[in-house]
N, C-alpha and C. Protein backbone atom coordinates (compact mmCIF):
# COMPACT_ATOMS: atom_id res chain seq x y z
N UNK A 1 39.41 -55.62 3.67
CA UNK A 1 40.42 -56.66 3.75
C UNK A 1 41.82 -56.07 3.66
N UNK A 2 42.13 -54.55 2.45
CA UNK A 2 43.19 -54.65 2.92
C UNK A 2 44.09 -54.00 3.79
N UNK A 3 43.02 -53.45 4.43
CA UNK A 3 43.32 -52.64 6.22
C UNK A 3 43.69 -53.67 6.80
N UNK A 4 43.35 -54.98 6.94
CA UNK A 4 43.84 -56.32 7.87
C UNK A 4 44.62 -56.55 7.40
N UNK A 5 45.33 -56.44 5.99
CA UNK A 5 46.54 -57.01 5.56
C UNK A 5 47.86 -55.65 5.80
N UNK A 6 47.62 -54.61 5.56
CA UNK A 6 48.72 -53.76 6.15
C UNK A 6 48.70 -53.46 7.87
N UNK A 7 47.89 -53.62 8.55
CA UNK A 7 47.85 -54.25 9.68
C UNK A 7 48.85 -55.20 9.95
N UNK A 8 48.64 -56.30 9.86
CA UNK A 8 49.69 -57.42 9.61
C UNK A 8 50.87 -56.94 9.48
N UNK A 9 51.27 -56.21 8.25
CA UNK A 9 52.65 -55.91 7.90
C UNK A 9 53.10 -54.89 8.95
N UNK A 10 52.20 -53.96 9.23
CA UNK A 10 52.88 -53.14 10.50
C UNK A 10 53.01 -54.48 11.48
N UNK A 11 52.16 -54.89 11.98
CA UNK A 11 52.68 -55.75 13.06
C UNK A 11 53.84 -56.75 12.66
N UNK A 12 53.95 -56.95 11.88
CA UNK A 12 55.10 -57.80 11.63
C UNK A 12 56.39 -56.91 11.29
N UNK A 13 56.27 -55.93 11.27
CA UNK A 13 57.36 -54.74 11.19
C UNK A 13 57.69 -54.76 12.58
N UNK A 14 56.92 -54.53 13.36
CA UNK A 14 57.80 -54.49 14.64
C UNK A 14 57.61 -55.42 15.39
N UNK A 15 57.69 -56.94 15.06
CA UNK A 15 58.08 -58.12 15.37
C UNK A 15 59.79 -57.88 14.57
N UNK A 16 59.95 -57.69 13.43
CA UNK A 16 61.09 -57.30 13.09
C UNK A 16 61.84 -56.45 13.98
N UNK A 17 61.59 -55.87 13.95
CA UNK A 17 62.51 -54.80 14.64
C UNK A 17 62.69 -55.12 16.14
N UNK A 18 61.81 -55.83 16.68
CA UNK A 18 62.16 -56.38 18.09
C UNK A 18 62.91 -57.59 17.75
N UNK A 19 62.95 -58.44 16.86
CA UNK A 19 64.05 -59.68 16.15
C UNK A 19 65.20 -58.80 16.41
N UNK A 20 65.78 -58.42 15.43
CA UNK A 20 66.70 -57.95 15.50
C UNK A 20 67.25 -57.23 16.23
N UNK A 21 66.37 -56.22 17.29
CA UNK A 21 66.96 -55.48 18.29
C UNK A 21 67.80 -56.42 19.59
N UNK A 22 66.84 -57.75 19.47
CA UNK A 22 67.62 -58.65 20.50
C UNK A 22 68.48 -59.49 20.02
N UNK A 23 68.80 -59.74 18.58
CA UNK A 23 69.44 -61.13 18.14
C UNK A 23 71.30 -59.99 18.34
N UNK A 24 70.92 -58.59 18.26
CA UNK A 24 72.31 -57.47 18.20
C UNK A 24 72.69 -57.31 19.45
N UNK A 25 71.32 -57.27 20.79
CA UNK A 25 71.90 -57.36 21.56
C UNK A 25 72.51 -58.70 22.51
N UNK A 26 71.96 -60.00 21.90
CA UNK A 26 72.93 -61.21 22.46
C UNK A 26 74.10 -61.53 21.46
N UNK A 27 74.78 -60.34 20.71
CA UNK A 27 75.74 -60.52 19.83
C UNK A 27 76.08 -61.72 18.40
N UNK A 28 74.85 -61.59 18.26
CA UNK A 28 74.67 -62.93 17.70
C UNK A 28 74.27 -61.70 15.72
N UNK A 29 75.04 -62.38 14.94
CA UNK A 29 74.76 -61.86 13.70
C UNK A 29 73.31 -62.92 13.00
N UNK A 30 73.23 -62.81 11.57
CA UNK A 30 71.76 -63.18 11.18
C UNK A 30 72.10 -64.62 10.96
N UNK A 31 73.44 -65.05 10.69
CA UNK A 31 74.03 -66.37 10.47
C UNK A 31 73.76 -67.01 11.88
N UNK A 32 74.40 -66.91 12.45
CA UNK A 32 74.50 -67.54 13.91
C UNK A 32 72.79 -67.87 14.02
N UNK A 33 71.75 -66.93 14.27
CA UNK A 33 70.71 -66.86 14.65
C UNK A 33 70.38 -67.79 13.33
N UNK A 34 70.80 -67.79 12.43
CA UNK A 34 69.62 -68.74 11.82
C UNK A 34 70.49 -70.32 11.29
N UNK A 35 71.53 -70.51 11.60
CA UNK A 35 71.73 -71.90 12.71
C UNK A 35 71.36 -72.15 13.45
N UNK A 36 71.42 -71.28 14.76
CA UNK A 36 70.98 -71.99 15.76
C UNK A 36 69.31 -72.17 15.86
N UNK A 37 68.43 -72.09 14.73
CA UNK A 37 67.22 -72.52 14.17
C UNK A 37 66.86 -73.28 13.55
N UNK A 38 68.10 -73.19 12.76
CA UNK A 38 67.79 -74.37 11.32
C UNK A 38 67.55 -73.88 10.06
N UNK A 39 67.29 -72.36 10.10
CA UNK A 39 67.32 -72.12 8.42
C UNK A 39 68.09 -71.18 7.95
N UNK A 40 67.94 -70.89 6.57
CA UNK A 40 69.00 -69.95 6.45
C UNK A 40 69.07 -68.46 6.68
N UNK A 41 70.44 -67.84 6.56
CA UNK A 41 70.43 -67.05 7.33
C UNK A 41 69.39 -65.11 6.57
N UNK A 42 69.41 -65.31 5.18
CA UNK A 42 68.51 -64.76 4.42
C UNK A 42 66.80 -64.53 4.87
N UNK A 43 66.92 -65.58 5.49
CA UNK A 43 65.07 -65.72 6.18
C UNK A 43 65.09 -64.95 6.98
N UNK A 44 65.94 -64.55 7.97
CA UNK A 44 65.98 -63.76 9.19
C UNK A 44 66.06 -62.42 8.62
N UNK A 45 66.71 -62.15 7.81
CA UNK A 45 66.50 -60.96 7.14
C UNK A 45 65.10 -60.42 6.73
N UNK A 46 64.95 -61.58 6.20
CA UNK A 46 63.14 -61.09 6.00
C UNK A 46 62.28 -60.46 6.91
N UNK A 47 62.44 -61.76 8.18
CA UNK A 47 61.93 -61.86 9.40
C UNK A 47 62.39 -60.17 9.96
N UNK A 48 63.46 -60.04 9.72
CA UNK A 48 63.86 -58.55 10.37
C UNK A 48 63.04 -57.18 9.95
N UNK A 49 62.87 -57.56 8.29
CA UNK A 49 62.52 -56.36 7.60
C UNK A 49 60.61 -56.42 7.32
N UNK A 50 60.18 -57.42 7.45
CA UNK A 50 58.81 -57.41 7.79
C UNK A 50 58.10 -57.95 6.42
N UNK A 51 59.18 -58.93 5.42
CA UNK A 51 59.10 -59.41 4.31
C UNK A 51 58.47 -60.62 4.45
N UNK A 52 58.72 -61.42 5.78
CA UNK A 52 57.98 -62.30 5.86
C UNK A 52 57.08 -63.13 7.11
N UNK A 53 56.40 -63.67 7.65
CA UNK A 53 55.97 -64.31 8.99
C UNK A 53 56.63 -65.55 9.29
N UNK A 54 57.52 -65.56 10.18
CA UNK A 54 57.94 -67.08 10.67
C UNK A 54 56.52 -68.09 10.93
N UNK A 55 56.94 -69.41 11.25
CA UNK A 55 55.49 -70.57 11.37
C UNK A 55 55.77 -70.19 12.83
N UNK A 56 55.00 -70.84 13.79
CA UNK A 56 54.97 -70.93 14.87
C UNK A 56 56.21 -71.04 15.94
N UNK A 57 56.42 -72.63 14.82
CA UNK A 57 57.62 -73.39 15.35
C UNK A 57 58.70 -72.72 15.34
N UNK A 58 59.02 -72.08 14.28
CA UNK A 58 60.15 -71.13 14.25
C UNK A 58 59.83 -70.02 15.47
N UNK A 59 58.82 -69.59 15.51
CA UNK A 59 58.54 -68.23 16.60
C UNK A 59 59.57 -69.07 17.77
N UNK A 60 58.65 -70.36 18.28
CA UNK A 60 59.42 -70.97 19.71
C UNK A 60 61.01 -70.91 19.06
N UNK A 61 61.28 -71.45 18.32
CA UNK A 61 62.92 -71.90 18.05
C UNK A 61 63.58 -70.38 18.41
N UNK A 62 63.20 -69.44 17.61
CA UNK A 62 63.51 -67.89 18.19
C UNK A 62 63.58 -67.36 19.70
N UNK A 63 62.71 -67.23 19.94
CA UNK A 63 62.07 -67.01 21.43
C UNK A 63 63.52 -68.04 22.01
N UNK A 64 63.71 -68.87 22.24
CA UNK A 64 64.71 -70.21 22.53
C UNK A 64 66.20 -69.31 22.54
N UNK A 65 66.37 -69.08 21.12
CA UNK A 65 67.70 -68.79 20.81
C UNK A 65 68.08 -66.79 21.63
N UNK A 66 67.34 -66.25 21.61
CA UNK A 66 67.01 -65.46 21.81
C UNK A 66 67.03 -64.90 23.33
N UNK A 67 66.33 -66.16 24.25
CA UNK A 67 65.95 -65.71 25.33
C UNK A 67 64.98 -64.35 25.59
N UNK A 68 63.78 -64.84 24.73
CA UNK A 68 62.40 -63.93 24.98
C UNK A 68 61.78 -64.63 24.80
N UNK A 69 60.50 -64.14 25.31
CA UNK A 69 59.02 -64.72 25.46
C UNK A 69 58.62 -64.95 24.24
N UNK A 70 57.48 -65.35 23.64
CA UNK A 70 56.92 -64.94 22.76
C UNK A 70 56.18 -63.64 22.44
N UNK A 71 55.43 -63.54 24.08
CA UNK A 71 54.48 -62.24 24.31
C UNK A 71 55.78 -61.02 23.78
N UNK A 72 56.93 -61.08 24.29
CA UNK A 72 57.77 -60.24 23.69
C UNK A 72 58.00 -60.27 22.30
N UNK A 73 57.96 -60.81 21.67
CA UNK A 73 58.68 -60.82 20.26
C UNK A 73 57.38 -60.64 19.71
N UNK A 74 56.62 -61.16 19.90
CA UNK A 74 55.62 -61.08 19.10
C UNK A 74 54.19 -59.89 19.34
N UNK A 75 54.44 -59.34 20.33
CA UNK A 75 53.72 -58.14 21.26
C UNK A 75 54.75 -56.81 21.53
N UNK A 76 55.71 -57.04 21.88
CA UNK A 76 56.59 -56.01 22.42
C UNK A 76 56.05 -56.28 23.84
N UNK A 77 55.51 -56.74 24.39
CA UNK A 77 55.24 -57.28 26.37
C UNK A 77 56.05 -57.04 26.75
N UNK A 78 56.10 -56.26 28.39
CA UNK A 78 57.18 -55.99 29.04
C UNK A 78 57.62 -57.27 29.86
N UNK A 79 57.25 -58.39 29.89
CA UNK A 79 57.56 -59.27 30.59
C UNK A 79 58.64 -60.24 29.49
N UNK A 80 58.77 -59.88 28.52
CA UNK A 80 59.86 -60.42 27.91
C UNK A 80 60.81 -59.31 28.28
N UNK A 81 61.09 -58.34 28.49
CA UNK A 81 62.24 -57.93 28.77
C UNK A 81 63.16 -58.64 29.91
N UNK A 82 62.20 -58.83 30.99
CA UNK A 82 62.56 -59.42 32.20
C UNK A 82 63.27 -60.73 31.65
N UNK A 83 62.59 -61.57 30.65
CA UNK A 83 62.59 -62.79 29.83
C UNK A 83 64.25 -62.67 29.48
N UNK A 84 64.55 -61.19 28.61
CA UNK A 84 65.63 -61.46 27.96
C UNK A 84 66.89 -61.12 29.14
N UNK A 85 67.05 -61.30 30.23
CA UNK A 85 67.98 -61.07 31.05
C UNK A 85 67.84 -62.32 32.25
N UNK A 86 66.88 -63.10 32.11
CA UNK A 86 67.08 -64.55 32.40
C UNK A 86 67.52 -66.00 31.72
N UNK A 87 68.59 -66.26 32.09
CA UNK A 87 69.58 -67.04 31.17
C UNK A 87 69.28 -68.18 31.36
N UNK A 88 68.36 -68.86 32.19
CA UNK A 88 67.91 -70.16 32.24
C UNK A 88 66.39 -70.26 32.05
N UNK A 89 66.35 -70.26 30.19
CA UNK A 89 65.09 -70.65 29.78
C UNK A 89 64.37 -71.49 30.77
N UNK A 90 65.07 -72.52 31.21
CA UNK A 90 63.76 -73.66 31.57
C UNK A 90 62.94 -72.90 32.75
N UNK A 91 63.97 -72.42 33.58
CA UNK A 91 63.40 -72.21 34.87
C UNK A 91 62.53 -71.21 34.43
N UNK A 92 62.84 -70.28 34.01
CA UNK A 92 61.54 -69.43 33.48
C UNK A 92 60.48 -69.88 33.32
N UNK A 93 60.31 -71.13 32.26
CA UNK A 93 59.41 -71.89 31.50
C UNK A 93 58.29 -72.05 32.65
N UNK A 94 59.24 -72.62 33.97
CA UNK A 94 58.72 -73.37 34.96
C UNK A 94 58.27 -71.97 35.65
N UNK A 95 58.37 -71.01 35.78
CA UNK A 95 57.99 -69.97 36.88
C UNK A 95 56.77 -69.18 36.01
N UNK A 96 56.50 -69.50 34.43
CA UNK A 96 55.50 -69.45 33.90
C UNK A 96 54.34 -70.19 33.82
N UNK A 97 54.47 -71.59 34.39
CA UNK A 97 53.58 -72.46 34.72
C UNK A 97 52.80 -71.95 36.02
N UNK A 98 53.82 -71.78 36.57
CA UNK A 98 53.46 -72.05 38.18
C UNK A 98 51.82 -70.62 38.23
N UNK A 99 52.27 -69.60 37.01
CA UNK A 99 51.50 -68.84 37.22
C UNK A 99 49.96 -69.42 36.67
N UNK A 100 49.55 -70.45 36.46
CA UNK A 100 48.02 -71.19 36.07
C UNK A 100 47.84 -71.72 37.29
N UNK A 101 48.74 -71.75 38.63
CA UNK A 101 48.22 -72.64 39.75
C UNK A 101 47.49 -71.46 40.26
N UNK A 102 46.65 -72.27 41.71
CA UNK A 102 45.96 -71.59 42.19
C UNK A 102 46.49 -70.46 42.82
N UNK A 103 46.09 -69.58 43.93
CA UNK A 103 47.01 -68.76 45.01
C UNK A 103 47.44 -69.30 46.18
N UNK A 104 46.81 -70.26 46.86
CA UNK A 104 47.37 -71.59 47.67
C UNK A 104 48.71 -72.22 47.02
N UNK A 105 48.36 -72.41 45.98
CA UNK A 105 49.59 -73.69 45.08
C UNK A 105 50.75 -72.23 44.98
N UNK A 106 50.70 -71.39 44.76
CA UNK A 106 51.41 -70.59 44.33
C UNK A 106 52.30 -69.76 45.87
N UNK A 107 51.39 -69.63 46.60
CA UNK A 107 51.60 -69.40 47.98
C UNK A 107 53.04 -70.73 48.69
N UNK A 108 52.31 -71.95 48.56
CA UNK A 108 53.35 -73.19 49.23
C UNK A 108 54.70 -73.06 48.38
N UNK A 109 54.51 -72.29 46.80
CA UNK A 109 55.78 -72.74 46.25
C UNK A 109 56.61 -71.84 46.69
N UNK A 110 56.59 -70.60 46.55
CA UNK A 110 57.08 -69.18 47.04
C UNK A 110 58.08 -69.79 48.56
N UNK A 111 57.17 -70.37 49.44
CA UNK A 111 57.57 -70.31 50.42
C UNK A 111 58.84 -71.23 50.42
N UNK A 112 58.55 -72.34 49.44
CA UNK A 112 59.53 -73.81 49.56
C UNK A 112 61.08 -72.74 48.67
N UNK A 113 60.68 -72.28 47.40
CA UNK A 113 61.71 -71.82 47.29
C UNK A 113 62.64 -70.89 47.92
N UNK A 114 61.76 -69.84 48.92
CA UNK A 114 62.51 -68.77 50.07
C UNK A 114 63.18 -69.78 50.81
N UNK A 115 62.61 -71.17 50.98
CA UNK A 115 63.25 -72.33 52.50
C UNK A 115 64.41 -72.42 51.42
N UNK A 116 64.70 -72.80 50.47
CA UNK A 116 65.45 -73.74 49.46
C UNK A 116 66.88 -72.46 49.72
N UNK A 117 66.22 -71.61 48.59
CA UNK A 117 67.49 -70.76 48.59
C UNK A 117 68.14 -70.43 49.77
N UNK A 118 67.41 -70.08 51.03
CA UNK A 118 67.99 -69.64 52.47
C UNK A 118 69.04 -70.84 52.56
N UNK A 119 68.78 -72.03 52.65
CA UNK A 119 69.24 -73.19 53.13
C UNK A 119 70.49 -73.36 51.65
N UNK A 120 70.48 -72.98 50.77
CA UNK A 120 71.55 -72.69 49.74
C UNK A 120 72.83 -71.35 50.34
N UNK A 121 72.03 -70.88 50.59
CA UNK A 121 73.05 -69.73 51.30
C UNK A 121 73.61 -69.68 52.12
N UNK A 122 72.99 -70.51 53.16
CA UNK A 122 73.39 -71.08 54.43
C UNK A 122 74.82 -72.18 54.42
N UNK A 123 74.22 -73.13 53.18
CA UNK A 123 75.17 -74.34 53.36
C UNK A 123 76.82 -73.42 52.49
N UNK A 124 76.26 -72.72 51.99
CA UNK A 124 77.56 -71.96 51.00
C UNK A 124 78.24 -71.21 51.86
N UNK A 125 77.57 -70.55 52.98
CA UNK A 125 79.03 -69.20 54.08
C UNK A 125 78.93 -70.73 54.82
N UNK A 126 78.89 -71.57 55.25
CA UNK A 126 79.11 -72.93 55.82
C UNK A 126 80.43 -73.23 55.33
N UNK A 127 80.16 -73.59 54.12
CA UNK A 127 81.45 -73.95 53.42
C UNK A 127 82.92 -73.25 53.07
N UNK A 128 82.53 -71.69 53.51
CA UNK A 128 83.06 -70.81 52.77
C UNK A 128 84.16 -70.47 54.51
N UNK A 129 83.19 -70.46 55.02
CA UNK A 129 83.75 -70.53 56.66
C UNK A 129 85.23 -71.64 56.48
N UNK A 130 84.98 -72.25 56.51
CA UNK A 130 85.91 -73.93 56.53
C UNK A 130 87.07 -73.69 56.08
């Protein structure tokens, strides 16, 4: 049992250390980050140093404030990196769904968004012309 419990603490050590490596790089100190959560800013400290496990809810509220995945924060996943340099959570959210559709469903969307954006680019040197 207590191989599973220092287990844990390593893994939650570098859930820390990935906390904090991103809350420094969106310039955000431990205050800020733990407003824009809801608790205080002492917890994040914890959270940093591997003193304690956030609940779930807090993981999402993080992940949120943050702009990372969970798989990132809570894995080190390279697909949160990608995560933390996309500034519109939702759409992400949504381009994470899309990945449970089929390869058909996933195929028609690809294509609607290549039509969408072309026709965005289009109407913009349109305008830009004028």
């Amino acid at each position: 049992m207590s191989v599973n419990v220092q287990k844990r603490k390593a893994d939650v050590g570098s859930f820390g250390e990935r906390l904090q490596r991103r809350r420094i790089e969106k310039g955000m100190s431990q205050g800020d980050l733990a407003r824009a959560i809801g608790i205080h800013q002492n917890q994040i400290g914890r959270y940093e140093r591997g003193d304690s496990q956030p609940t779930a809810d807090k993981i999402k509220k993080l992940c949120d404030a943050l702009g990372v995945s969970k798989d990132y924060l809570l894995d080190g996943a390279e697909e949160g990196a990608a995560r933390a340099n996309f500034d519109d959570v939702e759409m992400l959210e949504l381009f994470q769904e899309v990945q449970t559709l089929t390869d058909e469903d996933k195929k028609a969307i690809k294509k609607f968004v290549r039509l969408y954006v072309n026709n965005a680019k289009i109407s913009a040197m349109t305008a830009a012309a004028r």
